[in-house]
Protein backbone atom coordinates (compact mmCIF):
# COMPACT_ATOMS: atom_id res chain seq x y z
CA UNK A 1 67.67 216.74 72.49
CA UNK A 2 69.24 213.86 70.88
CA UNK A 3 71.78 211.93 72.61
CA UNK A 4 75.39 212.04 70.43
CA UNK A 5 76.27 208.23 69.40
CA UNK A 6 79.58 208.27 71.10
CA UNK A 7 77.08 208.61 74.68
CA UNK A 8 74.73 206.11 73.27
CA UNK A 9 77.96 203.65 72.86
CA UNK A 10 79.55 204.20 76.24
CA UNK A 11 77.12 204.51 78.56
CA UNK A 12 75.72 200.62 78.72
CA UNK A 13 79.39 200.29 79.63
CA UNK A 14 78.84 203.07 82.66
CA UNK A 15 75.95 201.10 83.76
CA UNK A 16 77.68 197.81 83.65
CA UNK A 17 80.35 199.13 85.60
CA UNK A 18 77.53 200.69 88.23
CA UNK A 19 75.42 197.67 88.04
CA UNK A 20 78.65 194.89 88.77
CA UNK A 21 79.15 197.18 91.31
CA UNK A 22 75.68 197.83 93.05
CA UNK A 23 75.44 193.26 92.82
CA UNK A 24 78.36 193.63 94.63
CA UNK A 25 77.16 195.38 98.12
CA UNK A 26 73.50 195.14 97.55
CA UNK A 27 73.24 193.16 100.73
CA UNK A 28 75.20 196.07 102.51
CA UNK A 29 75.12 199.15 101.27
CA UNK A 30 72.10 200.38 103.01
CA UNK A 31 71.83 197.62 106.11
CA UNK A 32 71.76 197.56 109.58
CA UNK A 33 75.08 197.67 111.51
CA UNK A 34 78.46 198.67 110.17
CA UNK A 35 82.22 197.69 110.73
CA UNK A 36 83.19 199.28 114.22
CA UNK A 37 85.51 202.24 113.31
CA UNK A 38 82.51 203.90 111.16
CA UNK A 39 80.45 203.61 113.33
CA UNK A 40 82.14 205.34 115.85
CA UNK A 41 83.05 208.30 113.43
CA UNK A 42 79.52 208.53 112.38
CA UNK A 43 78.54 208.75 116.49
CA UNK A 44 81.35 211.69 117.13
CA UNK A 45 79.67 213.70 113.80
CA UNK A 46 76.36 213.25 114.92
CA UNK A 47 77.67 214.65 118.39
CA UNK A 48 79.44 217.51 116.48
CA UNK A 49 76.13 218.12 114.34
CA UNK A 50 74.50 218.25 117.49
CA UNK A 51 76.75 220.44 119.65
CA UNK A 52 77.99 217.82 121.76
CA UNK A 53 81.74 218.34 121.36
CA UNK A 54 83.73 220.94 119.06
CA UNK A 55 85.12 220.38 115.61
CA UNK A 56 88.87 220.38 117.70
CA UNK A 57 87.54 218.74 120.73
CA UNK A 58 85.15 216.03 119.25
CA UNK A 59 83.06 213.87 121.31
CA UNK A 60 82.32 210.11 121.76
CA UNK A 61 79.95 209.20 124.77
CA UNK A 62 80.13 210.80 128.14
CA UNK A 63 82.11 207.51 129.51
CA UNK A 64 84.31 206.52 127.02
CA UNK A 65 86.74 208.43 124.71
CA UNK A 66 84.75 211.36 125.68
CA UNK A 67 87.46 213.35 124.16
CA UNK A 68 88.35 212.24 121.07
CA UNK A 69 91.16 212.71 119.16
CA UNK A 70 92.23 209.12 118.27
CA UNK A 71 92.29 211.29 114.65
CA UNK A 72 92.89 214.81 113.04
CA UNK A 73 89.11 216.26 112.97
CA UNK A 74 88.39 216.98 109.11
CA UNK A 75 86.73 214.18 107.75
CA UNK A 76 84.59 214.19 110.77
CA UNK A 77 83.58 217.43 110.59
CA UNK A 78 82.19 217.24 106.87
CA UNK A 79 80.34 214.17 107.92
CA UNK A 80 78.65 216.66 110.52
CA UNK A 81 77.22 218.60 107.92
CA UNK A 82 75.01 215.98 106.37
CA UNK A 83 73.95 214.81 110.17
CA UNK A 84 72.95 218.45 110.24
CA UNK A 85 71.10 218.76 107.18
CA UNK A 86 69.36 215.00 107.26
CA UNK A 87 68.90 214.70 110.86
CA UNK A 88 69.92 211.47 112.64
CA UNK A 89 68.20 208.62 110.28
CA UNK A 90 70.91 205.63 110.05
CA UNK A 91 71.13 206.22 106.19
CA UNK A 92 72.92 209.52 106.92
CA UNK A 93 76.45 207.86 107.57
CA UNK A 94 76.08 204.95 104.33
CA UNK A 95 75.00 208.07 102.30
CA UNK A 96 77.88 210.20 103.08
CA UNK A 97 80.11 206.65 102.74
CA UNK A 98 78.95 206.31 99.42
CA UNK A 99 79.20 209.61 97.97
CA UNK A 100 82.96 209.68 98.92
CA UNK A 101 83.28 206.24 97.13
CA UNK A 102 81.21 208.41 93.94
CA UNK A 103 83.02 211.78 94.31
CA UNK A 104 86.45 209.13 94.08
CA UNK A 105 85.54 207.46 90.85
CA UNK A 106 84.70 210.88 89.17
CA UNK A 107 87.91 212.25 89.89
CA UNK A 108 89.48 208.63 88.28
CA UNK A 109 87.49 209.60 85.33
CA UNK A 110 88.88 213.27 85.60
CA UNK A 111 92.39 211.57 86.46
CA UNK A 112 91.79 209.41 82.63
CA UNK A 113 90.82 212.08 80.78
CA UNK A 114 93.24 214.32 81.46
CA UNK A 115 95.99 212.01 80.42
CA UNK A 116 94.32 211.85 77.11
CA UNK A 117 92.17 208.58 77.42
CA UNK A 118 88.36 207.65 76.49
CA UNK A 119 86.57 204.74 77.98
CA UNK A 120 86.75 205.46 81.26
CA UNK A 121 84.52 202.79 82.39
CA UNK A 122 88.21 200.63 82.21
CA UNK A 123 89.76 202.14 85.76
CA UNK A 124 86.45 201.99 86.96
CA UNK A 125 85.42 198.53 86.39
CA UNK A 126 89.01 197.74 88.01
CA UNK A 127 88.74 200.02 91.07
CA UNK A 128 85.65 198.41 92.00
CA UNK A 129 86.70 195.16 91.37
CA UNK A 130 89.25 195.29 94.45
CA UNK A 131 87.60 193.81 97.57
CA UNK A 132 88.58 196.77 99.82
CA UNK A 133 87.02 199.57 97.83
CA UNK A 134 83.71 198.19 97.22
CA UNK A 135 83.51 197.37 101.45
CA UNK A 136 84.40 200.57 102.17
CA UNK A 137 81.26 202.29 100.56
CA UNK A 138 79.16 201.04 103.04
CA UNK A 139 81.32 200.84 105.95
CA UNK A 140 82.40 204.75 106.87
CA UNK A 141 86.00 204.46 107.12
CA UNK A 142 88.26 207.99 107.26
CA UNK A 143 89.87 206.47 104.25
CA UNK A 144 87.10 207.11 101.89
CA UNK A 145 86.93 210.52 102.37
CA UNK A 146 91.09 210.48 102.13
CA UNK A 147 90.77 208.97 98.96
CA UNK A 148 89.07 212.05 97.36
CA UNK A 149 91.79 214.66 99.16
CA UNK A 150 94.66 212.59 97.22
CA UNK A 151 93.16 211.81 93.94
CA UNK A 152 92.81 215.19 93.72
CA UNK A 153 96.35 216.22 94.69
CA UNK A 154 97.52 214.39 91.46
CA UNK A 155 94.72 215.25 89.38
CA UNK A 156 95.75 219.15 90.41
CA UNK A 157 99.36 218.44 89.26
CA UNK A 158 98.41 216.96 86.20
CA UNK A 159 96.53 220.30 85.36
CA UNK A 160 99.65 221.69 85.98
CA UNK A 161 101.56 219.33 83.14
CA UNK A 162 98.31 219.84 81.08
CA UNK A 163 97.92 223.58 81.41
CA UNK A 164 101.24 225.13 82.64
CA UNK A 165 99.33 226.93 85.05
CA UNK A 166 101.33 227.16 88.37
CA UNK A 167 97.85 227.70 90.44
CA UNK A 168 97.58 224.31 90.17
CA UNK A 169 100.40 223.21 92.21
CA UNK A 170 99.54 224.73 95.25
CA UNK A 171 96.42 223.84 94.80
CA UNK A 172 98.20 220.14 94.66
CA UNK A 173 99.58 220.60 98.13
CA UNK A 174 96.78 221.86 99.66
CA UNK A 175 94.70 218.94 99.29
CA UNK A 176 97.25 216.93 100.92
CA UNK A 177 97.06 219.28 103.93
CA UNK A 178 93.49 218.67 103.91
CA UNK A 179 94.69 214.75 103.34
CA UNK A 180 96.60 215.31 106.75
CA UNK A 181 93.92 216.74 108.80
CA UNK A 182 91.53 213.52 107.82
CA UNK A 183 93.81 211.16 108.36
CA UNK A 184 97.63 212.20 109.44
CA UNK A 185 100.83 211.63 107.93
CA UNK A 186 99.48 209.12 105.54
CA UNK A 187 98.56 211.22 102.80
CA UNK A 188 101.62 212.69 102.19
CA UNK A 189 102.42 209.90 99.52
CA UNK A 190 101.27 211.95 96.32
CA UNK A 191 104.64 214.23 97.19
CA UNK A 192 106.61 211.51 94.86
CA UNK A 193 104.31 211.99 92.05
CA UNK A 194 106.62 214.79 90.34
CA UNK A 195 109.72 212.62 90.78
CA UNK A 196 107.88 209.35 89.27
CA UNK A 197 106.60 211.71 86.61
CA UNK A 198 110.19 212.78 86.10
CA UNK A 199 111.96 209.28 86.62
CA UNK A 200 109.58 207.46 83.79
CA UNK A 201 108.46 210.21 81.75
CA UNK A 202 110.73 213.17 81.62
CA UNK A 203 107.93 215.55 80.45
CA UNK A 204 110.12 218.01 82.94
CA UNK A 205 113.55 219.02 83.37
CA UNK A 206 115.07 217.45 86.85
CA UNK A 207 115.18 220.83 88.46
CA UNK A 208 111.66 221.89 87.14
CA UNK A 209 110.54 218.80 89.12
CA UNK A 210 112.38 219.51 92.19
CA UNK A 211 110.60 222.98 92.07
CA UNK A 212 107.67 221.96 91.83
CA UNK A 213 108.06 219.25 94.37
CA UNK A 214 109.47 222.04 96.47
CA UNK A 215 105.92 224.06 96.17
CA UNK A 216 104.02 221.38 96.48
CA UNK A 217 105.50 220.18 100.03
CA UNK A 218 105.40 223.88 101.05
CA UNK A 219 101.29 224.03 99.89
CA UNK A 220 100.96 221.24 102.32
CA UNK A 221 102.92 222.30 105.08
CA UNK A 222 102.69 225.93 105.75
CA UNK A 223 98.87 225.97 105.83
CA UNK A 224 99.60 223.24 108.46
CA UNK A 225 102.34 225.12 110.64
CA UNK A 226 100.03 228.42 110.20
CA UNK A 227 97.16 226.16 111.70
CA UNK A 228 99.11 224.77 114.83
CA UNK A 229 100.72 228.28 115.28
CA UNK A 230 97.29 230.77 114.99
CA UNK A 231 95.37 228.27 116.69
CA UNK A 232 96.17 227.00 120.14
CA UNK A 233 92.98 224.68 120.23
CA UNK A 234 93.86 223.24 116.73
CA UNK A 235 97.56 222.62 117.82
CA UNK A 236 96.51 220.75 121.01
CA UNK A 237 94.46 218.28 119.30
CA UNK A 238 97.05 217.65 116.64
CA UNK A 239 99.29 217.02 119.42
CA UNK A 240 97.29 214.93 121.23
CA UNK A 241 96.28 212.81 117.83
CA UNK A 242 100.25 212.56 117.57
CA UNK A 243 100.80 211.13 120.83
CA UNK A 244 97.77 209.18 121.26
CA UNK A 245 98.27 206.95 117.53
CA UNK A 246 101.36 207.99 115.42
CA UNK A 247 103.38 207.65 118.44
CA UNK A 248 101.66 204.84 120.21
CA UNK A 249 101.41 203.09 117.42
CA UNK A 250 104.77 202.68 116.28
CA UNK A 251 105.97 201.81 119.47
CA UNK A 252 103.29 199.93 121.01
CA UNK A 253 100.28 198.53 118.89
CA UNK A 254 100.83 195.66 117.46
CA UNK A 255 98.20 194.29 115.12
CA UNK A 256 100.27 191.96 112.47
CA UNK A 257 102.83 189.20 112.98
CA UNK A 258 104.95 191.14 110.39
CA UNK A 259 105.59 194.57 109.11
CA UNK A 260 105.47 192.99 105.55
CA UNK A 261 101.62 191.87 106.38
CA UNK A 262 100.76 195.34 104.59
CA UNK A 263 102.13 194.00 101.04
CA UNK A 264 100.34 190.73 101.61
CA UNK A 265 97.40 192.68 101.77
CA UNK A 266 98.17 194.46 98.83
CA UNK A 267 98.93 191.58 97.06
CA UNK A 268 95.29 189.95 98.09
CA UNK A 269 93.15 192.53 97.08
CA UNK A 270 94.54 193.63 93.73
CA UNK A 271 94.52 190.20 92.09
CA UNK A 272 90.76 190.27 90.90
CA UNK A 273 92.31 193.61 89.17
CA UNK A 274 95.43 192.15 88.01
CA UNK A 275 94.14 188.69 86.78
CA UNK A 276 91.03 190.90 84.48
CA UNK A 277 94.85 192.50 83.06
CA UNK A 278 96.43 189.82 82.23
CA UNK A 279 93.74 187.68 80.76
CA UNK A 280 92.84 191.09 78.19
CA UNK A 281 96.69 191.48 77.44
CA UNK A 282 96.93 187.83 77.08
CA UNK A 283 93.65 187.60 74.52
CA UNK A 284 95.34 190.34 72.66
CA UNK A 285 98.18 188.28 72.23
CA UNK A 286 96.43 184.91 71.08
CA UNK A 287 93.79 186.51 68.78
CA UNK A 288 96.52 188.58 67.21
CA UNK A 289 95.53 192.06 67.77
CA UNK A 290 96.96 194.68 65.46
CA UNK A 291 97.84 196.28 68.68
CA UNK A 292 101.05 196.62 70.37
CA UNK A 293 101.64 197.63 73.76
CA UNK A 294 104.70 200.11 73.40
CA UNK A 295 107.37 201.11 75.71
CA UNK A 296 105.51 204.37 76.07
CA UNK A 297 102.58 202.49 77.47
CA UNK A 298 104.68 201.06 80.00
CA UNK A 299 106.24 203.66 81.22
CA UNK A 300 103.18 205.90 81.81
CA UNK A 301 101.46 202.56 83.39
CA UNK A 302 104.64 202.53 85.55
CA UNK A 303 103.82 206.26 86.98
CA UNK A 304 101.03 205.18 89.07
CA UNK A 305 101.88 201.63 89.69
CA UNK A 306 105.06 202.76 91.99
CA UNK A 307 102.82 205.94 92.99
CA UNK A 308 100.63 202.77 94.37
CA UNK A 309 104.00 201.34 96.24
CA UNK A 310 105.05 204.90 97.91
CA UNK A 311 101.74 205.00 99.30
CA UNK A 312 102.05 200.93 100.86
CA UNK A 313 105.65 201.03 101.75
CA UNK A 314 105.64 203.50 104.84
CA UNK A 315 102.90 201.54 106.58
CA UNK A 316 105.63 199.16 107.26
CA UNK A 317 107.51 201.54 109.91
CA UNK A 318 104.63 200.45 112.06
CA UNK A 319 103.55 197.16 113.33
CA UNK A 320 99.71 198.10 113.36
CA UNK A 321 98.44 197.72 110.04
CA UNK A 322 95.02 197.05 108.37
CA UNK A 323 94.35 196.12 104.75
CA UNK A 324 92.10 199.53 105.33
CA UNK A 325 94.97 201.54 105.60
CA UNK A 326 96.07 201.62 101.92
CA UNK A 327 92.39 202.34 100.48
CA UNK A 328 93.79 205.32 98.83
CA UNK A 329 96.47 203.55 96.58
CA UNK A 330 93.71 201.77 94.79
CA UNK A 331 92.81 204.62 92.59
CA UNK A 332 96.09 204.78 91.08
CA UNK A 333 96.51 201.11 90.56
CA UNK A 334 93.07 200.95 88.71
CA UNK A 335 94.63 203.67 86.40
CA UNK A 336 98.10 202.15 86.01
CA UNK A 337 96.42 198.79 85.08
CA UNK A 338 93.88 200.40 83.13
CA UNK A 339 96.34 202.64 80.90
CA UNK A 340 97.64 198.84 80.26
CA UNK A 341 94.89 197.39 79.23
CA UNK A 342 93.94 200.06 77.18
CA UNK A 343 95.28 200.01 73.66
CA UNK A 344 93.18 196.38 73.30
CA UNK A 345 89.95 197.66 75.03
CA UNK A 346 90.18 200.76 72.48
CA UNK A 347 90.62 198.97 69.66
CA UNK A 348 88.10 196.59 70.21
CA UNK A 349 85.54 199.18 71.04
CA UNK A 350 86.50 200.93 67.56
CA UNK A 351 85.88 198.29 65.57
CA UNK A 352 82.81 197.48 67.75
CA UNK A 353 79.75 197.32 65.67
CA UNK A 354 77.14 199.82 67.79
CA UNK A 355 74.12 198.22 65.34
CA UNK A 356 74.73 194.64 65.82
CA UNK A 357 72.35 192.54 67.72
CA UNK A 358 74.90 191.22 70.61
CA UNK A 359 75.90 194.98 71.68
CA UNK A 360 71.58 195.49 71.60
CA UNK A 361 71.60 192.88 74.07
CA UNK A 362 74.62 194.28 75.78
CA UNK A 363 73.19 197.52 75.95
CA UNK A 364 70.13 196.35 77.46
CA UNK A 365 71.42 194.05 79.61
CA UNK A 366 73.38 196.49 81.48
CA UNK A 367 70.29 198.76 82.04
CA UNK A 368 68.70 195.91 83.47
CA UNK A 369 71.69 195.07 85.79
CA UNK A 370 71.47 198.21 86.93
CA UNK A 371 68.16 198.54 88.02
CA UNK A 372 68.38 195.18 89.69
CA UNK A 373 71.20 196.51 91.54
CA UNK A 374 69.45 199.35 92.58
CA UNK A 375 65.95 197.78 93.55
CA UNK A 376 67.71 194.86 95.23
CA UNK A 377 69.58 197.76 97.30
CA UNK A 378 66.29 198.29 98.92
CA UNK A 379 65.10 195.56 99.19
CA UNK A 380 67.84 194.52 101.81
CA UNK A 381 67.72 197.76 103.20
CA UNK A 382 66.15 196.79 106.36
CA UNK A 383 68.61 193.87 106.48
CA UNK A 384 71.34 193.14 108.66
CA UNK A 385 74.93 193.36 107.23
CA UNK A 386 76.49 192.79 111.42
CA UNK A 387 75.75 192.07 114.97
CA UNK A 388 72.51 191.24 113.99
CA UNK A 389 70.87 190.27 117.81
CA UNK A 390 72.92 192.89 119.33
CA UNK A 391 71.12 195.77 116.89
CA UNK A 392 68.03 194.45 117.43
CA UNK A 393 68.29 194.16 121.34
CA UNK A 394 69.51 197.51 121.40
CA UNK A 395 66.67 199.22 119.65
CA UNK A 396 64.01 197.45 121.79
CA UNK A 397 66.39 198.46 124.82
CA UNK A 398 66.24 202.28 123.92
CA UNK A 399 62.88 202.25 123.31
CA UNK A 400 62.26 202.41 127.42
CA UNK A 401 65.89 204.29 128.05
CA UNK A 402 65.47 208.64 127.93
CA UNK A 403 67.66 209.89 125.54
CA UNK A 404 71.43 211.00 126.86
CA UNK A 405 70.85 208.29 129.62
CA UNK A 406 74.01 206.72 131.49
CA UNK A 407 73.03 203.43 132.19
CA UNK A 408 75.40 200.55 134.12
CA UNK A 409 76.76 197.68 131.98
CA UNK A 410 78.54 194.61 133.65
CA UNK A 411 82.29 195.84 133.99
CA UNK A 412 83.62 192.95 131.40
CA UNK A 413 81.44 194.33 129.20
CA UNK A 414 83.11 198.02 128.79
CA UNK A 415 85.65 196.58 126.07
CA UNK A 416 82.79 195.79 123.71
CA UNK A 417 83.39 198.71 121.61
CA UNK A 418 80.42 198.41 119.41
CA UNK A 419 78.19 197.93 122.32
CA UNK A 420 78.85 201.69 123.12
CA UNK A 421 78.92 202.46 119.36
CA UNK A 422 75.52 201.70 118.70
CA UNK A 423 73.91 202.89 121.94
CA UNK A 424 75.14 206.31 120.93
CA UNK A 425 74.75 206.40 117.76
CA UNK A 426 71.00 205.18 118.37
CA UNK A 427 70.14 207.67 121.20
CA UNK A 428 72.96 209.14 122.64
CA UNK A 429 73.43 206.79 125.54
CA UNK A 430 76.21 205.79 127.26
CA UNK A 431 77.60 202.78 129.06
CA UNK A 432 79.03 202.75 132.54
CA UNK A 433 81.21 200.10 133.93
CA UNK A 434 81.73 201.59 137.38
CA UNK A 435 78.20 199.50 139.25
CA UNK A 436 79.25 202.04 142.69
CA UNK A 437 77.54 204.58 140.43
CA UNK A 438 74.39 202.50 140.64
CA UNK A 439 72.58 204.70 137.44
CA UNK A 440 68.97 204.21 137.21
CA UNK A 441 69.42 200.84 134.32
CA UNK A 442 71.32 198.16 134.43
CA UNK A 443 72.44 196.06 131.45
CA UNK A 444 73.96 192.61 131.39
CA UNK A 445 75.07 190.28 128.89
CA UNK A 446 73.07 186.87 129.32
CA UNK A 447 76.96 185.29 129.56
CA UNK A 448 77.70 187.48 132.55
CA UNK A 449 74.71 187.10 134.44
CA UNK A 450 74.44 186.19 138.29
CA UNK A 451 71.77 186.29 140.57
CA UNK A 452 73.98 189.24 142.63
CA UNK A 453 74.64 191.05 139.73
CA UNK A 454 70.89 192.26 140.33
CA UNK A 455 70.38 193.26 143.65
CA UNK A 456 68.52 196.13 144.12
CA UNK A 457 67.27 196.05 140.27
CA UNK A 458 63.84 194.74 139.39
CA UNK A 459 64.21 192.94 135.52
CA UNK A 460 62.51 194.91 132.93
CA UNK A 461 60.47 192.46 130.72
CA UNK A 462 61.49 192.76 127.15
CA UNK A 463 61.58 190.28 124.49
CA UNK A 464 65.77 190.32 124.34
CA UNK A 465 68.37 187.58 122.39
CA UNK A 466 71.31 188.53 124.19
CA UNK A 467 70.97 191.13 127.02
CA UNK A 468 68.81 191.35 130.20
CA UNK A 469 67.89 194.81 131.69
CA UNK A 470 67.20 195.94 134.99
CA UNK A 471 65.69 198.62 136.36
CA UNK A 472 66.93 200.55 139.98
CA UNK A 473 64.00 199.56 142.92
């Protein structure tokens, strides 16, 4: 079957998109080691995957945060699933990363579409552009799966503008519920998207909006409040998530010199995005183009740029902040600058000659960037993206170590978070600090070492970078 022209013009644009962004995190995408807090949630779905824990009651090693409920349980518990169905192989967690980061930029596209747009290669190219999104495909984070729960809460109500269909606004504020139970209070930033709607557009009477912002808070909170109330197990971890980082957080972690560091972030990662804007608006302007960005254009742009600031702003009512933390904002930024840059990209891609030789080379080009992006993926697959030494002492460690071992570790040791990380996620061991235990292996940092650390040990002769083991006489 033949492929219609309009595919046959868009898609080297697709692949150019996919192949800038596969050049980006080539190196990392598929790599050994991975930024701290994914690995740990890819350890406590394993566990779940593997019955060690519950999907309330999750489980980190048997000496620290063997209870964990530093988070609500959701994200973890789809992450499970693919653990269960691919087994344990270290490309279970960057596979799972990465389709989040996919399943995100088809629901842009959805997002684009359904406000009446073609091209959507143009929030795409953006999105991936900013530094955070493209290090978060390989890296795990809660956030990515987040991101889908929320796009989706706006694509839902934009059905609902689209279709009339109430069904759709529940359906809204049930994927911020979902939101919540990934990643807490955080997601509950789409619930201004009927007022900005309202405020910029008026496509809605003030008191449709407030109904429908009515429903849509309801869809997210009475699944919730049934939740806590049928389930007693549910509502205790919930609590205990509460407590242990909402809570703490706000009154005692402090990770920033200032609750503004969260809009510095902001600021840092969408300039790539922002600069691309303003040099295509700025071309426009130079060369002349026919096209004039109206007031219209604007205003709709305006939707989901302050839909980008409601979801930044509350950050600041705590002092521990990570650039992370605002990973779902980025969608809606790519489509606010996109709907900008728009009118110019259109209209040069209309009067784009599809037969010329430059858009032949274009065409081909991008198929070739592509595949580069993809072979060069792995190719580095069996590279090292972190903790390079401390990987590869691990794995010749474990190799001697039963699985589910407890094995002593040199007390100043027990804050080395990724230390336990890795040991679990490799074979389920865990690291004890307490040496009155005396467990059947000892491990030691080469900085730590003393000659009395050892008594009653024997050395175990391995070829090590950074570690020495012991074994019990």
């Amino acid at each position: 079957m033949k492929k219609s022209p309009e595919i046959s013009h868009v898609l080297p644009f697709y692949l150019f998109t996919a192949g800038v962004f596969l050049l980006i995190v080539f190196k990392d995408l598929f790599s050994n080691g991975m930024f701290l807090d994914g690995t740990i949630y890819s350890d406590v779905s394993k566990n779940l995957a593997n019955g060690s824990g519950t999907f309330w009651n999750p489980h980190f090693t048997a000496t620290c945060i063997p209870d964990f409920h530093e988070h609500p349980p959701l994200a973890i518990g789809i992450q499970s699933l693919f653990f269960t169905l691919f087994g344990e192989t270290r490309y279970v967690d960057r596979i799972y990363s990465l389709m989040t980061v996919i399943i995100s930029g088809l629901i842009i596209l959805k997002i684009w579409k359904t406000l009446g747009y073609k091209n959507g290669w143009i929030p795409l190219l953006i999105w991936i552009l900013t530094p955070t999104v493209f290090w978060a495909s390989y890296n795990n984070l809660l956030e990515n799966t987040l991101t889908i729960f929320t796009s989706l809460s706006v694509l839902f109500y934009l059905k609902n503008h689209q279709t009339g269909n109430f069904f759709f606004i529940p359906l809204s504020g049930i994927m911020l519920a979902f939101g919540f139970l990934t990643k807490g209070f955080v997601s509950f930033f789409p619930w201004t998207f009927p007022f900005l709607l309202w405020m910029f557009l008026k496509h809605k009477s003030f008191w449709k909006m407030v109904t429908d912002s009515g429903w849509i808070i309801l869809s997210t909170l009475v699944p919730l409040l049934f939740l806590i109330t049928l389930s007693p197990v549910a509502s205790e971890s919930l609590h205990k998530y509460i407590d242990n980082q909402v809570v703490n957080s706000i009154r005692n972690v402090v990770t920033v010199d200032s609750r503004f560091d969260i809009l510095k972030r902001l600021i840092e990662e969408i300039t790539p995005a922002a600069g691309l804007c303003l040099v295509v608006i700025l071309t426009g302007r130079f060369r002349k183009s026919p096209v004039v960005l109206e007031k219209a254009v604007y205003l709709k742009a305006f939707v989901f740029l302050t839909l980008v600031l409601t979801g930044v702003l509350p950050i600041m009512i705590s002092m521990k902040q990570s650039g992370f933390y605002i990973l779902p904002v980025y969608p809606f930024f790519s489509i606010g600058t996109g709907i900008l840059m728009y009118p110019l990209l259109n209209d040069k891609m209309l009067r784009t000659n599809f037969e010329s030789k430059g858009f032949l080379f274009f065409k081909w080009f991008s198929f070739g960037l592509f595949a580069v992006g993809i072979l060069l993926s792995i190719i580095y697959s069996d590279g090292y993206s972190r903790d390079k030494f401390k990987i590869k002492d691990t794995k010749t460690i474990i190799e001697i170590i039963p699985k589910g071992e407890i094995i002593n570790i040199y007390p100043k040791m027990y804050e080395d978070w990724s230390l336990h990380a890795y040991y679990a996620r490799f074979k389920d061991i865990s690291l004890d600090p307490d040496l009155h235990n005396r467990r059947e292996y000892l491990l030691i940092k080469n900085e730590y070492y003393s000659d009395t650390l050892q008594y009653n040990y024997n050395p175990v002769k391995l070829n090590l970078q950074q570690y020495q083991l012991f074994k019990r006489k």
